[in-house]
PDB file of N, CA and C in Angstrom:
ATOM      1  N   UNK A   1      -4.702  35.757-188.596  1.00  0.00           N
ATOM      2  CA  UNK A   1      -3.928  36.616-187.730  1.00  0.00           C
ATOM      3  C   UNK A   1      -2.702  37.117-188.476  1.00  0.00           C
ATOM      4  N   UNK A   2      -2.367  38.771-188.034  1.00  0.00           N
ATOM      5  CA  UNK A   2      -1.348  38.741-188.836  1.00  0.00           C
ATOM      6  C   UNK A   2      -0.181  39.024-187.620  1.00  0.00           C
ATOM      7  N   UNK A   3       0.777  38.664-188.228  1.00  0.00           N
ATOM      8  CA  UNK A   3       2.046  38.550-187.435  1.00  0.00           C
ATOM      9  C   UNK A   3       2.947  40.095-187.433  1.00  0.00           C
ATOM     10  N   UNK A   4       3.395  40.471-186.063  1.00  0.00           N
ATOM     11  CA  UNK A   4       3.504  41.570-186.019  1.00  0.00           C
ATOM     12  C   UNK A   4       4.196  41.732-184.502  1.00  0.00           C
ATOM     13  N   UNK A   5       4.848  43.181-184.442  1.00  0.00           N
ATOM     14  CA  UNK A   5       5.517  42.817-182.966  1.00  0.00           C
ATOM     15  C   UNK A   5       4.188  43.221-182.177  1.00  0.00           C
ATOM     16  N   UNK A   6       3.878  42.049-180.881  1.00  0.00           N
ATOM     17  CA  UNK A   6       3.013  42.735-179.992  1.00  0.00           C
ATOM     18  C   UNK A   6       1.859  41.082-180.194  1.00  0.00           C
ATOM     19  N   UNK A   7       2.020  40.692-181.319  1.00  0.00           N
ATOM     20  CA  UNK A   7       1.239  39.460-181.653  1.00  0.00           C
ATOM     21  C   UNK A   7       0.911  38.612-180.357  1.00  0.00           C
ATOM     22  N   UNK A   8       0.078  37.966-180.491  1.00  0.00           N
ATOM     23  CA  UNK A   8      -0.017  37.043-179.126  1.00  0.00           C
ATOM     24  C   UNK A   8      -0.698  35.660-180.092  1.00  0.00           C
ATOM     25  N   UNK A   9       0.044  34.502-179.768  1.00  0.00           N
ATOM     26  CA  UNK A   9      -0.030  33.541-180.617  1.00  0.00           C
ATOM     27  C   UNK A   9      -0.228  32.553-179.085  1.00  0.00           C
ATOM     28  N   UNK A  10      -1.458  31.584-179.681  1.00  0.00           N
ATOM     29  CA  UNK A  10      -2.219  30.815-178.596  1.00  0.00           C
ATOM     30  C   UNK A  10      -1.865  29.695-179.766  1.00  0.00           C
ATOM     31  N   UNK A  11      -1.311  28.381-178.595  1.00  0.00           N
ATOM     32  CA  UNK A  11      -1.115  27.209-179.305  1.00  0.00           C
ATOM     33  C   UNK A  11      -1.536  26.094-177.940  1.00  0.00           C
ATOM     34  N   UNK A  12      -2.088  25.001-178.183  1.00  0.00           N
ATOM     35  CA  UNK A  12      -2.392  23.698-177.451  1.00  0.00           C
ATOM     36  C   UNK A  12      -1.093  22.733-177.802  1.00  0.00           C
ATOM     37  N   UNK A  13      -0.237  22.192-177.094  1.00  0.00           N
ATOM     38  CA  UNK A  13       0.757  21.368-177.332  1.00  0.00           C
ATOM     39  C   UNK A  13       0.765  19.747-176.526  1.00  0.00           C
ATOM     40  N   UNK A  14       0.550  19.105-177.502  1.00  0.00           N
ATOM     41  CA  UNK A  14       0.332  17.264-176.464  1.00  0.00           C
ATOM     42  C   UNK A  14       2.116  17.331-176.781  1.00  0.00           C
ATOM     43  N   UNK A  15       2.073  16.598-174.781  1.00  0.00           N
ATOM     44  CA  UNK A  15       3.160  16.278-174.495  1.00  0.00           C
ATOM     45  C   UNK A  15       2.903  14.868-173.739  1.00  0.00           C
ATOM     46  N   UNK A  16       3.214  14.003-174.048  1.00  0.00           N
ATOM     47  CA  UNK A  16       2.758  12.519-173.424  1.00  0.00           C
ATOM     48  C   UNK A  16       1.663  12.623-173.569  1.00  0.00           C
ATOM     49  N   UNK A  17       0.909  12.068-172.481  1.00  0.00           N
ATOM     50  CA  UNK A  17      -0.575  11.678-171.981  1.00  0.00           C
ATOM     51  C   UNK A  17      -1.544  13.268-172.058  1.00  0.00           C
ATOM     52  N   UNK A  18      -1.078  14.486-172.218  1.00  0.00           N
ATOM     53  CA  UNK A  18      -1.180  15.731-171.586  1.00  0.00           C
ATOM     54  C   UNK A  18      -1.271  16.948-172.811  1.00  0.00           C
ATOM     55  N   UNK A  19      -1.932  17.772-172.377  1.00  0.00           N
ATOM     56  CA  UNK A  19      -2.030  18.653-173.646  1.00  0.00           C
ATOM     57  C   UNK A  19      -2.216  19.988-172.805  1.00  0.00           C
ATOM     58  N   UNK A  20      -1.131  20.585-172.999  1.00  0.00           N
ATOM     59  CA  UNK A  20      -0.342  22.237-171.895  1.00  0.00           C
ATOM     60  C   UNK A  20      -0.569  23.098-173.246  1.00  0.00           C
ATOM     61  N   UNK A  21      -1.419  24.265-172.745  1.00  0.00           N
ATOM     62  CA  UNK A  21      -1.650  25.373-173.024  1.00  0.00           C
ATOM     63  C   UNK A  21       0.018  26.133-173.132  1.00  0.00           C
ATOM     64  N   UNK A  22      -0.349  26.916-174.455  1.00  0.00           N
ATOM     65  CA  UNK A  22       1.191  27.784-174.576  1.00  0.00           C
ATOM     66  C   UNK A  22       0.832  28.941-174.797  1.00  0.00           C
ATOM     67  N   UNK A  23       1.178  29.985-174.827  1.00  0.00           N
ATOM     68  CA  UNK A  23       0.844  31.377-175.428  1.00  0.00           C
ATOM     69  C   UNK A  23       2.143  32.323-175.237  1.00  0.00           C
ATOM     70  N   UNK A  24       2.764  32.386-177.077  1.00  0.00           N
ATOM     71  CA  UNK A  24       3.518  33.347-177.085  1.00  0.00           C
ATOM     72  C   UNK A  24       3.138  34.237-177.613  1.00  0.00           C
ATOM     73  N   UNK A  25       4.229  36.021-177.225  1.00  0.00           N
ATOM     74  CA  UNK A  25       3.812  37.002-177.716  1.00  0.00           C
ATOM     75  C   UNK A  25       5.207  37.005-178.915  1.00  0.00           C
ATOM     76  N   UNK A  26       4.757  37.899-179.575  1.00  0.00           N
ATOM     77  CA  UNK A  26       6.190  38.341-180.609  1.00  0.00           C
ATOM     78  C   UNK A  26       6.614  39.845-180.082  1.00  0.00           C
ATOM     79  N   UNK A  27       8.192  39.799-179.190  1.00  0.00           N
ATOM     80  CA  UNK A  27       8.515  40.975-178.607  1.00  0.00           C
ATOM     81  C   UNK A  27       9.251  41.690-179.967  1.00  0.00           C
ATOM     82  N   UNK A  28       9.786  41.113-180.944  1.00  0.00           N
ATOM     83  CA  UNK A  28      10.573  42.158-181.521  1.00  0.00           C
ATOM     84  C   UNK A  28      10.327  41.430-183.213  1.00  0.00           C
ATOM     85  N   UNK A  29       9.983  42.633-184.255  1.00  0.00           N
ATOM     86  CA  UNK A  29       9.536  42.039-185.358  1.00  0.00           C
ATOM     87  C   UNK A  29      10.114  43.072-186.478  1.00  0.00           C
ATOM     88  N   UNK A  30      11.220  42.044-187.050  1.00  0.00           N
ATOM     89  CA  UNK A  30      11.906  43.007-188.089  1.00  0.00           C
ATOM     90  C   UNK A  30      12.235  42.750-189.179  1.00  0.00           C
ATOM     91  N   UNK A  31      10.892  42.341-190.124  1.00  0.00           N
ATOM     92  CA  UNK A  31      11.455  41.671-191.164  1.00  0.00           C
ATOM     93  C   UNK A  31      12.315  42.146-192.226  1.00  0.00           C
ATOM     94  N   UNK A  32      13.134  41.954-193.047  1.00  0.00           N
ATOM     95  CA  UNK A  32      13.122  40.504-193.489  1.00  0.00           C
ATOM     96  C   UNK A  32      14.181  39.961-192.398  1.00  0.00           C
ATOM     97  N   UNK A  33      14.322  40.512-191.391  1.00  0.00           N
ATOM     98  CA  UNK A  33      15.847  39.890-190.836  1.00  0.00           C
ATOM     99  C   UNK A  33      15.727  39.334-189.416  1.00  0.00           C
ATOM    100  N   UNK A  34      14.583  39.301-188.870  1.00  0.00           N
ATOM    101  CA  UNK A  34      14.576  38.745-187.356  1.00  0.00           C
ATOM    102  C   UNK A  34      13.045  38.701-186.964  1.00  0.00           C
ATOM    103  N   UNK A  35      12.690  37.795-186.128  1.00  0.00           N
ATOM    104  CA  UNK A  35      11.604  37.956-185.160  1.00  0.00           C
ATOM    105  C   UNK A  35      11.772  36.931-184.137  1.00  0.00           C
ATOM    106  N   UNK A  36      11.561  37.647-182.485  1.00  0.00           N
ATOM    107  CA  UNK A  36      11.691  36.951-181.348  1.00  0.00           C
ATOM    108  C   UNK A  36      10.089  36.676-180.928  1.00  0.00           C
ATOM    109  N   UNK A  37       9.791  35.278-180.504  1.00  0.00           N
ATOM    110  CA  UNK A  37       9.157  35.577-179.582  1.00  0.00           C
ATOM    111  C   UNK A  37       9.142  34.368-177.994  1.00  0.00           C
ATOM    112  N   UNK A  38       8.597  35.177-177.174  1.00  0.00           N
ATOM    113  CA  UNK A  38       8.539  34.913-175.796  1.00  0.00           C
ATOM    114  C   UNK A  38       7.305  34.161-175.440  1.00  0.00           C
ATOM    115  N   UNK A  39       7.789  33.057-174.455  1.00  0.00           N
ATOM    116  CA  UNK A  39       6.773  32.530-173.533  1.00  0.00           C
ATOM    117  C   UNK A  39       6.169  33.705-172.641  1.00  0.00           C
ATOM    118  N   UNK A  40       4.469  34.034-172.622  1.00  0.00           N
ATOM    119  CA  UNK A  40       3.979  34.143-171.819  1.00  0.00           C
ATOM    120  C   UNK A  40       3.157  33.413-170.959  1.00  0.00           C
ATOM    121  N   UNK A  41       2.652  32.045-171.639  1.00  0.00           N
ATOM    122  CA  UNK A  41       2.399  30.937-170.801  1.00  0.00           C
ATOM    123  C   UNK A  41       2.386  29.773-171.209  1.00  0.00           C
ATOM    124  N   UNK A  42       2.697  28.661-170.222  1.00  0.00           N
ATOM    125  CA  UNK A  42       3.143  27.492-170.808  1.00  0.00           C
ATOM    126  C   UNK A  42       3.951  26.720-170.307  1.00  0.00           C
ATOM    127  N   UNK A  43       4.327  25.700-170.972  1.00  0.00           N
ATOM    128  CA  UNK A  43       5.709  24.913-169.562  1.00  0.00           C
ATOM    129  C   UNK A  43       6.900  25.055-169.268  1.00  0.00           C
ATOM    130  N   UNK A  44       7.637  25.699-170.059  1.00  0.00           N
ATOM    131  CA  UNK A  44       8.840  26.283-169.612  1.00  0.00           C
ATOM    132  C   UNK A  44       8.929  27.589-168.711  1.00  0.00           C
ATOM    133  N   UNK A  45       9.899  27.368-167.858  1.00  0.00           N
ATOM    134  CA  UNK A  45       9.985  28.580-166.858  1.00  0.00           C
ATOM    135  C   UNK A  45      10.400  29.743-167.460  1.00  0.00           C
ATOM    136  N   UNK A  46      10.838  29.534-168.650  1.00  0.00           N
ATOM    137  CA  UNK A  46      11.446  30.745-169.512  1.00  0.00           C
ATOM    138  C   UNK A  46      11.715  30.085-171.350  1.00  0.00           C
ATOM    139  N   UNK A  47      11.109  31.141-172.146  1.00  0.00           N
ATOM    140  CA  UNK A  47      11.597  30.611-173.387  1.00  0.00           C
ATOM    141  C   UNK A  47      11.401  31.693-173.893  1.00  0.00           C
ATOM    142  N   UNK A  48      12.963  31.626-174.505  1.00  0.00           N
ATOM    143  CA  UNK A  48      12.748  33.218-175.631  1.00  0.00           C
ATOM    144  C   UNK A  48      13.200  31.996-177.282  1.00  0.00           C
ATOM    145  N   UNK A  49      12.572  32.526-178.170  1.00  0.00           N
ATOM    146  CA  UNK A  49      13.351  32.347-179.564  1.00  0.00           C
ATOM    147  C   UNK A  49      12.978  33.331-180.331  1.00  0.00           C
ATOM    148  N   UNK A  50      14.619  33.237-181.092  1.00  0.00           N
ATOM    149  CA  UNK A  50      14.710  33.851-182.073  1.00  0.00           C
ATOM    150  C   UNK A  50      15.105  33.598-183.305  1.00  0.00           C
ATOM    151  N   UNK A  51      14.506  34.030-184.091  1.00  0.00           N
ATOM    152  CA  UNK A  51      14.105  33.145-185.567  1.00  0.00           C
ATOM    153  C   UNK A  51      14.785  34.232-187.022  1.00  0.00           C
ATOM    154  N   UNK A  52      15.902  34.313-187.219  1.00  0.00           N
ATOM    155  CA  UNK A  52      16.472  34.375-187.854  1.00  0.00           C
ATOM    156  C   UNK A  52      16.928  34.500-189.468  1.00  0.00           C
ATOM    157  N   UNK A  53      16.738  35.796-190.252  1.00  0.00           N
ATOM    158  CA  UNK A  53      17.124  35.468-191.614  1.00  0.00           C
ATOM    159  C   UNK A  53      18.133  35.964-192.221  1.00  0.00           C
ATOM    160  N   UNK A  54      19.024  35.178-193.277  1.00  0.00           N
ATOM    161  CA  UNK A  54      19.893  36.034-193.815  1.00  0.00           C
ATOM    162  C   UNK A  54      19.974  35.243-195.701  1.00  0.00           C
ATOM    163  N   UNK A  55      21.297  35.838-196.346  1.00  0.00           N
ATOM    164  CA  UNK A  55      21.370  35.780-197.636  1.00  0.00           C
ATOM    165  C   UNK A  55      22.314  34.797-197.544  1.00  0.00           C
ATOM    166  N   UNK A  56      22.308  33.933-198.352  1.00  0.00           N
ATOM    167  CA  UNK A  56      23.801  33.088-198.726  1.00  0.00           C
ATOM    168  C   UNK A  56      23.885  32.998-199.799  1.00  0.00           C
ATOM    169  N   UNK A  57      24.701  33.471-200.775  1.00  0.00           N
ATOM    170  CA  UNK A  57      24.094  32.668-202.166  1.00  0.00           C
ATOM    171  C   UNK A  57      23.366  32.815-202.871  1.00  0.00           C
ATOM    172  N   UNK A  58      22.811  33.871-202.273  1.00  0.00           N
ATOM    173  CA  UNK A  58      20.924  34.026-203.303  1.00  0.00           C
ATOM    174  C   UNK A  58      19.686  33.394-202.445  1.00  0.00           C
ATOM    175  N   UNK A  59      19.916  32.369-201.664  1.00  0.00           N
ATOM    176  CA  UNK A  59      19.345  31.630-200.869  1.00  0.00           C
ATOM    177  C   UNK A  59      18.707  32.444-199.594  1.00  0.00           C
ATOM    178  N   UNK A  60      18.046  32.231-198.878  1.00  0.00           N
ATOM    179  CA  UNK A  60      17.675  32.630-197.803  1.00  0.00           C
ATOM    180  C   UNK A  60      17.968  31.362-196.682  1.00  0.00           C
ATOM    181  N   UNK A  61      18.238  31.769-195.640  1.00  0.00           N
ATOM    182  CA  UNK A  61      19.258  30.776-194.793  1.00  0.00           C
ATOM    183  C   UNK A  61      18.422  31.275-193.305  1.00  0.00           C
ATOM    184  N   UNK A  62      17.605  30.397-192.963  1.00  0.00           N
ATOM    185  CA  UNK A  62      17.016  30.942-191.604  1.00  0.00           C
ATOM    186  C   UNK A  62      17.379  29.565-190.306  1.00  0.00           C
ATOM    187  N   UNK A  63      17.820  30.141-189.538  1.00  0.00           N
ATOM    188  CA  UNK A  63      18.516  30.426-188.227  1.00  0.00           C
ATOM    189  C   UNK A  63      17.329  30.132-187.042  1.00  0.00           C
ATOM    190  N   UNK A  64      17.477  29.473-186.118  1.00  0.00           N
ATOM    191  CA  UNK A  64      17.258  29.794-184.823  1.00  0.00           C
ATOM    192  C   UNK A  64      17.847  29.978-183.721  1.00  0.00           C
ATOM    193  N   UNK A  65      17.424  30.470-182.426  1.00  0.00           N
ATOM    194  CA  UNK A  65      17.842  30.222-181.107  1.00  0.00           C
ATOM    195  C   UNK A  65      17.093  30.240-180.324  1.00  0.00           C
ATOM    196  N   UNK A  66      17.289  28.935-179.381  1.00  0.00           N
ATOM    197  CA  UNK A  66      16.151  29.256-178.144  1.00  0.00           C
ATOM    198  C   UNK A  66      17.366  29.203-177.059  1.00  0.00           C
ATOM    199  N   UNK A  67      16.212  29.853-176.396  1.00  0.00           N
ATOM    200  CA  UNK A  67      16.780  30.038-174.923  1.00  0.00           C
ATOM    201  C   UNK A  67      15.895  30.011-174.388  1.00  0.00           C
ATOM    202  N   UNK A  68      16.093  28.503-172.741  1.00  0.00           N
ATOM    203  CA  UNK A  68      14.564  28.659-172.372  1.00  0.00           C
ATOM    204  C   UNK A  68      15.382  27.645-171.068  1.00  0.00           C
ATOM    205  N   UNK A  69      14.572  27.843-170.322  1.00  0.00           N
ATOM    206  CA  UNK A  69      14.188  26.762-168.660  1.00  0.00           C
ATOM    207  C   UNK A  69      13.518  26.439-168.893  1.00  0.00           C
ATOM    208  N   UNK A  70      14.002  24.682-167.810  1.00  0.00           N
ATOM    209  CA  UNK A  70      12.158  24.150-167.029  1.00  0.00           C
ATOM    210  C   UNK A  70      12.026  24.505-165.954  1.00  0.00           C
ATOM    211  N   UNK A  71      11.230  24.673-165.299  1.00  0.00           N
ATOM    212  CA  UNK A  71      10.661  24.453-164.211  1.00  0.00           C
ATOM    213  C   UNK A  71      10.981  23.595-163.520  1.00  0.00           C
ATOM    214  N   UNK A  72      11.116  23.356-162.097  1.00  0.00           N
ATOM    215  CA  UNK A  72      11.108  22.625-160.801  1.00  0.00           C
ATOM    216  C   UNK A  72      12.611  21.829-160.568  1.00  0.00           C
ATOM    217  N   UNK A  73      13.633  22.710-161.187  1.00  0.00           N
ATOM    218  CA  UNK A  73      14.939  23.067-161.036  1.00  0.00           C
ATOM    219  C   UNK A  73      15.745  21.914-160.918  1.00  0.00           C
ATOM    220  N   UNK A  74      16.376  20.912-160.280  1.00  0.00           N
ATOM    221  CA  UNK A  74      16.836  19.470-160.015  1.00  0.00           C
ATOM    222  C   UNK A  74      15.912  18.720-160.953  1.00  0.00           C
ATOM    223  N   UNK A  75      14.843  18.395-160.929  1.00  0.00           N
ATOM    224  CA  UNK A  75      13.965  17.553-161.556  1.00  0.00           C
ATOM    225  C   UNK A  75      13.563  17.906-163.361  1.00  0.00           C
ATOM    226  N   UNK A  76      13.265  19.295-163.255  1.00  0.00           N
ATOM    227  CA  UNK A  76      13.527  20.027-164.352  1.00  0.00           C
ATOM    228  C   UNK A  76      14.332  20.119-165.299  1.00  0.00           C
ATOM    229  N   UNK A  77      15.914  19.961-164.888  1.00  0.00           N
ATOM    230  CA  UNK A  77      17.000  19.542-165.426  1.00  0.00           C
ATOM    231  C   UNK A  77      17.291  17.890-166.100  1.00  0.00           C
ATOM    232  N   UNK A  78      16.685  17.119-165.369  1.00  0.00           N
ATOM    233  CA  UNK A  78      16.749  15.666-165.189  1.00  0.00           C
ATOM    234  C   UNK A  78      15.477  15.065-166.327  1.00  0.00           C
ATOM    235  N   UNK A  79      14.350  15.883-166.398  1.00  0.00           N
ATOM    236  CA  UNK A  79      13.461  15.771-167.566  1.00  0.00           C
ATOM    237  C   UNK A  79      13.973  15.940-168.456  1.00  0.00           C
ATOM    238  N   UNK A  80      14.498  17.304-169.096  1.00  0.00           N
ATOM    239  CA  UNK A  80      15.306  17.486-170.217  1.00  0.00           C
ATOM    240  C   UNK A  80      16.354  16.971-170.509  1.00  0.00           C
ATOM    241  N   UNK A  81      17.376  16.226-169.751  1.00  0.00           N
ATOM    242  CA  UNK A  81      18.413  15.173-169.988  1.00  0.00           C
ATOM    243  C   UNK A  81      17.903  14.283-170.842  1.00  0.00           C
ATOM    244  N   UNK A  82      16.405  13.247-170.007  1.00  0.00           N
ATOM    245  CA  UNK A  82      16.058  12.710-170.401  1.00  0.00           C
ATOM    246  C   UNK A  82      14.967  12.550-171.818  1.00  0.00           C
ATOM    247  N   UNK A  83      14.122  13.693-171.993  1.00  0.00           N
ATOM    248  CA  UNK A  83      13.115  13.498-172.574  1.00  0.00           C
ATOM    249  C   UNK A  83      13.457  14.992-173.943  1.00  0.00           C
ATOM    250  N   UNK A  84      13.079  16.220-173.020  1.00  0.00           N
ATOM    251  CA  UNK A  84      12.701  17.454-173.117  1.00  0.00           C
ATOM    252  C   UNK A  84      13.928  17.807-174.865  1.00  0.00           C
ATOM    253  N   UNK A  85      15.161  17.605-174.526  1.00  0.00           N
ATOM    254  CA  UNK A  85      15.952  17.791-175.333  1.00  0.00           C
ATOM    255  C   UNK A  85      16.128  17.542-176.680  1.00  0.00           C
ATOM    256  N   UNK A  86      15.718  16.157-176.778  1.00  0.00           N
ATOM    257  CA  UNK A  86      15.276  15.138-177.752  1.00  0.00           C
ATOM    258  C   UNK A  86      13.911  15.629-178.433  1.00  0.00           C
ATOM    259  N   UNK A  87      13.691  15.828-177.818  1.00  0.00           N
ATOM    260  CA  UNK A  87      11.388  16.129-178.208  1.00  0.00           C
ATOM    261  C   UNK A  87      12.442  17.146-179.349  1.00  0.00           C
ATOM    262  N   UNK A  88      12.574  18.938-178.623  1.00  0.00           N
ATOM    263  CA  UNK A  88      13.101  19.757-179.108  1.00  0.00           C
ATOM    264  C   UNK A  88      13.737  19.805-180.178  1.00  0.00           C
ATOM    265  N   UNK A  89      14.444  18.728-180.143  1.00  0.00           N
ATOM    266  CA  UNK A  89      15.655  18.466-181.431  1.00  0.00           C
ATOM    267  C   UNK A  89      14.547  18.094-182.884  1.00  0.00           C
ATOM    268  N   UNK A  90      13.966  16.980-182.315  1.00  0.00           N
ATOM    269  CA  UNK A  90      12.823  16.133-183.279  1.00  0.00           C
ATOM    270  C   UNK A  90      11.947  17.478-184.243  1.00  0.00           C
ATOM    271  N   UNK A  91      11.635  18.232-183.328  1.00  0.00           N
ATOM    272  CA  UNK A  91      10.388  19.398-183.828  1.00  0.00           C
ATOM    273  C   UNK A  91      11.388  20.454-184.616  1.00  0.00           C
ATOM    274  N   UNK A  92      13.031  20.710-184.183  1.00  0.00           N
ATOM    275  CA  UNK A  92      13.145  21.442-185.075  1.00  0.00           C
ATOM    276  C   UNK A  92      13.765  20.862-186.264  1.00  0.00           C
ATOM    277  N   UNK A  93      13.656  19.509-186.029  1.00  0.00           N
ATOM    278  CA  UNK A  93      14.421  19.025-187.021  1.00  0.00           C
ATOM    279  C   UNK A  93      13.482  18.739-188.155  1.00  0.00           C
ATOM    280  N   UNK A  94      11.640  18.555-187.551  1.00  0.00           N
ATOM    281  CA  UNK A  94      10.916  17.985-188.346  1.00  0.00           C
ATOM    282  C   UNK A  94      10.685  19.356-189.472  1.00  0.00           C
ATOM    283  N   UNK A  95      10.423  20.775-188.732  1.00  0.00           N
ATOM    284  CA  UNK A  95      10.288  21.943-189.440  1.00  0.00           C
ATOM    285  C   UNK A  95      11.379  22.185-190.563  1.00  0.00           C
ATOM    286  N   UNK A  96      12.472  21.748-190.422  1.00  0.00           N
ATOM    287  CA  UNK A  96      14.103  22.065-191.258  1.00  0.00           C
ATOM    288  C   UNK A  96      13.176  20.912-192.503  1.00  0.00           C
ATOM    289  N   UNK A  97      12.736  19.690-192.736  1.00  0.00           N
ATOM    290  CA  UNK A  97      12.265  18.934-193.663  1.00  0.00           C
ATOM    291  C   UNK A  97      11.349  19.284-193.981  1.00  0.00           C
ATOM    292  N   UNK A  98      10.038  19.276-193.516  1.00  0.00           N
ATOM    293  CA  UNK A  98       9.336  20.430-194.032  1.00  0.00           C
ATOM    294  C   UNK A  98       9.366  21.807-194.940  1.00  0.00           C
ATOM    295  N   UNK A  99      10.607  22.635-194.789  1.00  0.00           N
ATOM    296  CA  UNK A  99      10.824  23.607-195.237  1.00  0.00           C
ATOM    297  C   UNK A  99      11.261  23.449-196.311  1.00  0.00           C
ATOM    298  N   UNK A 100      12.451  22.461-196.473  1.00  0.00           N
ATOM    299  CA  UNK A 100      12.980  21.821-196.943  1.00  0.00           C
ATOM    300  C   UNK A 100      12.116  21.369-198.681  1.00  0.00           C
ATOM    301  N   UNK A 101      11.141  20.536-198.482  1.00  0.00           N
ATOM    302  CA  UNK A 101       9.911  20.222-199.136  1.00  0.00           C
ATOM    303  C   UNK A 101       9.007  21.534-199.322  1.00  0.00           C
ATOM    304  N   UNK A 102       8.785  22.473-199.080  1.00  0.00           N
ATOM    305  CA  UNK A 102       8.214  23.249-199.418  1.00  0.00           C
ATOM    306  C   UNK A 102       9.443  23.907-200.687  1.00  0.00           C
ATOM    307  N   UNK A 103      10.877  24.642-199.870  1.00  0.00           N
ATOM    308  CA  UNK A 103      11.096  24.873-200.674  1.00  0.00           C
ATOM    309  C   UNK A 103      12.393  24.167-200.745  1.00  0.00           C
ATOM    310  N   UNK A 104      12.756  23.373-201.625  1.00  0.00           N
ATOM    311  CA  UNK A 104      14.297  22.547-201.992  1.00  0.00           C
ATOM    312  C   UNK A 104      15.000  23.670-202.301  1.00  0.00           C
ATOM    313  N   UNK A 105      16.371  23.236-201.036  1.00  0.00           N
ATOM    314  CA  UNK A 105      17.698  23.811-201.213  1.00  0.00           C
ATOM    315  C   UNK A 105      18.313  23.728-203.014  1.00  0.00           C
ATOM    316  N   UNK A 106      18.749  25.098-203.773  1.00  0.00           N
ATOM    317  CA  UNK A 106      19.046  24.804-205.001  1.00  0.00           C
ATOM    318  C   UNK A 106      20.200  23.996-204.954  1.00  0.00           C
ATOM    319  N   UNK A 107      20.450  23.188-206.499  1.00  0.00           N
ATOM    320  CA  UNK A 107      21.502  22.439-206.842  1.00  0.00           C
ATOM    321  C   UNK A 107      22.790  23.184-207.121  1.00  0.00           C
ATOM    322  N   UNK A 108      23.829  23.338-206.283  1.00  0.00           N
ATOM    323  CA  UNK A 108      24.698  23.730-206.975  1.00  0.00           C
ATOM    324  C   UNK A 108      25.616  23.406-207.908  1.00  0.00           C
ATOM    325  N   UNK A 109      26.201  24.025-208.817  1.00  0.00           N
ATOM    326  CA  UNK A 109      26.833  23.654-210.056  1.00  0.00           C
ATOM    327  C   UNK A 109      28.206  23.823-209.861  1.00  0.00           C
TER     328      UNK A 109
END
């Protein structure tokens, strides 16, 4: 698949015991410097991200932001206190090492 604005990206995600269907589209695609994309289905009541590039140094320095709800509002809130926040943190933290290992931050002198 190639990535592009308009893309529709189908992913299966285990969450506990449970494995929730996701499907985002990519609303806005501008490389080298940005691409958003949106929940069209899946467990959040809302999720936009946006994925971010710029120069530092010579380096390339990529950025995120999400912005997103749960669902079922009081309780919804009270998941992500507990659970939801943490998961989130873990996955983008696991991708930052990953990247990381693919490509090592240079040594500076």
């Amino acid at each position: 698949m190639e990535l592009s604005e308009g893309a529709r990206l189908e992913y299966r995600i285990q969450w506990t015991a449970f494995t929730i269907p996701w499907v985002t589209r990519i609303t806005r695609w501008r490389p080298p410097v940005e691409f958003v994309d949106i929940q069209e289905k899946g467990p959040y009541a809302a999720w936009i991200h946006t994925h971010r590039f710029s120069s530092q140094d010579g380096d390339t320095v990529m950025t995120d932001q999400v912005d997103y709800a749960l669902p079922f509002g009081p309780l919804g809130r009270l998941v992500h206190r507990l659970r939801v926040r943490r998961q989130l943190e873990g996955i983008f933290d696991y991708r930052r090492r990953v990247i990381d290992e693919i490509f090592p931050p240079r040594a500076t002198t």
